[in-house]
Protein backbone atom coordinates (compact mmCIF):
# COMPACT_ATOMS: atom_id res chain seq x y z
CA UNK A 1 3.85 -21.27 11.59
CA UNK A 2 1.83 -18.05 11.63
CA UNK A 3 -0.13 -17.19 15.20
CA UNK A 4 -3.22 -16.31 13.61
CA UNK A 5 -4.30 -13.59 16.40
CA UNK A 6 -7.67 -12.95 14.79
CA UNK A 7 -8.89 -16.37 15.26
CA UNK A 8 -9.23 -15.25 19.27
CA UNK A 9 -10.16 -11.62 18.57
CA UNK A 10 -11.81 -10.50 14.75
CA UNK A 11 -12.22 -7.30 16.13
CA UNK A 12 -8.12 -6.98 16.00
CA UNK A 13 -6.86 -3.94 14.17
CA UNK A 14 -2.99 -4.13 14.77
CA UNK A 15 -0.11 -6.26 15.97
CA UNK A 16 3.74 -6.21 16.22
CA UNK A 17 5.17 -8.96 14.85
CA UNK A 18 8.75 -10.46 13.18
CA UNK A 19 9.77 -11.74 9.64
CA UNK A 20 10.03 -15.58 9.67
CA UNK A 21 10.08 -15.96 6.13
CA UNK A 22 10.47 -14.41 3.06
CA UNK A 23 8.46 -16.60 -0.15
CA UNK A 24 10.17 -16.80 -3.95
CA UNK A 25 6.96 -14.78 -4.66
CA UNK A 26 8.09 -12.19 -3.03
CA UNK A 27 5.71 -12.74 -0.19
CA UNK A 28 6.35 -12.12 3.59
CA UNK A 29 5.58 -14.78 6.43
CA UNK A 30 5.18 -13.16 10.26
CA UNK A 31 5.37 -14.88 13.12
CA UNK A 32 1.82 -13.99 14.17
CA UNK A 33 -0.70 -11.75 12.42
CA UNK A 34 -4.05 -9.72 12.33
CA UNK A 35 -4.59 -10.82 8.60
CA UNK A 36 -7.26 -13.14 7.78
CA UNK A 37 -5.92 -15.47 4.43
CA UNK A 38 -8.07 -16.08 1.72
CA UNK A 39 -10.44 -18.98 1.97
CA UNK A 40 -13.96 -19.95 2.58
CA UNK A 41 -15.08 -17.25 0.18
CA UNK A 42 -13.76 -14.43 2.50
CA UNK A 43 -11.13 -12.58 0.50
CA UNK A 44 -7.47 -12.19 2.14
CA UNK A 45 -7.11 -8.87 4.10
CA UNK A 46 -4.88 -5.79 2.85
CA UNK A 47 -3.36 -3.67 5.16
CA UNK A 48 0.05 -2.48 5.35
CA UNK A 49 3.82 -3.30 7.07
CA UNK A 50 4.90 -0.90 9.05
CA UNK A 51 8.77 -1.20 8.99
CA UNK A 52 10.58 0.03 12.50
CA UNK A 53 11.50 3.39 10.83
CA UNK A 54 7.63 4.25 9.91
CA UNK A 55 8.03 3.45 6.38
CA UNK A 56 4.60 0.99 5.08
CA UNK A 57 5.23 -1.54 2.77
CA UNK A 58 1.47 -1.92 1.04
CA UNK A 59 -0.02 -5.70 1.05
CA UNK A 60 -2.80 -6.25 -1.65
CA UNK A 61 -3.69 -9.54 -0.39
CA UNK A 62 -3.40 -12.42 2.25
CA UNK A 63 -2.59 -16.14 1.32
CA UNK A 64 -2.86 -19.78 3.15
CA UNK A 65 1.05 -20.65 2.93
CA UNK A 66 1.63 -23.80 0.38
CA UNK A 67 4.74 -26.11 0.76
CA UNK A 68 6.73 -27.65 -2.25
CA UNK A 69 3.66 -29.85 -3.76
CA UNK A 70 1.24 -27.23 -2.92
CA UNK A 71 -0.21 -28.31 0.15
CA UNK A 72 -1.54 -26.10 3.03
CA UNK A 73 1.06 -25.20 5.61
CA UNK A 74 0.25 -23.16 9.35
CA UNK A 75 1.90 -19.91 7.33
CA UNK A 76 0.11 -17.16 6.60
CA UNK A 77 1.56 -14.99 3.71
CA UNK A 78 1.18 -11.27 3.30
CA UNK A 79 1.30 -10.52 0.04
CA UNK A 80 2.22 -6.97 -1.39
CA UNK A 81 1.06 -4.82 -4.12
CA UNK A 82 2.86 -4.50 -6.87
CA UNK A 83 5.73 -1.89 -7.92
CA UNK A 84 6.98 -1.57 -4.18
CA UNK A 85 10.81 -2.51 -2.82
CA UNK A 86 10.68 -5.18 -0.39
CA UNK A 87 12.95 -3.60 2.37
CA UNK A 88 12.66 -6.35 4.80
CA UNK A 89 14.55 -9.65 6.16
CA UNK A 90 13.84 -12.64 8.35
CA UNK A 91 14.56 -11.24 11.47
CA UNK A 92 12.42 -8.14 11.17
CA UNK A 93 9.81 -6.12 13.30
CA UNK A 94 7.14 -4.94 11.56
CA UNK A 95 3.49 -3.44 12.52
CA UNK A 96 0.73 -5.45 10.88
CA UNK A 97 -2.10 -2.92 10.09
């Protein structure tokens, strides 16, 4: 389950956070996050990952997490853009941004 953090503050910019999950998409689950998901008509948020060493792993777009038959879960999945090397594990700090 994703804390969404900007349900209590939109204004939000930034939050540390750890890898919970990692999707077959190739899609990255944190434990709590400043990214709103797509839904509502509202597009998902893009932002980046900053990994502990100050590297950014670019996310194109934020997701409502689905379970096995496609159903809504409480995970929030951070989606990145295309082309880039993953370079993270469950277990991880990151930077939302």
């Amino acid at each position: 389950m994703t804390h969404d953090l900007f349900r209590a503050d939109s204004y939000l910019r930034e939050c540390s956070a750890t890898v919970t999950a990692l999707t077959p998409e190739g899609g990255v689950v944190l434990d709590r996050t400043v990214f709103y998901p797509l839904g509502g008509g509202q597009a998902g948020d893009a932002g980046v990952l900053l990994r502990p060493d100050g590297t950014a792993l670019a996310i194109a777009d934020t997701r409502k997490g689905k379970d096995a038959e496609g159903r809504p879960t409480a995970d929030i999945v951070h989606v990145p853009a295309p082309g880039q090397a993953l370079g993270l594990a469950v277990g991880d700090a990151v930077t939302a941004r």
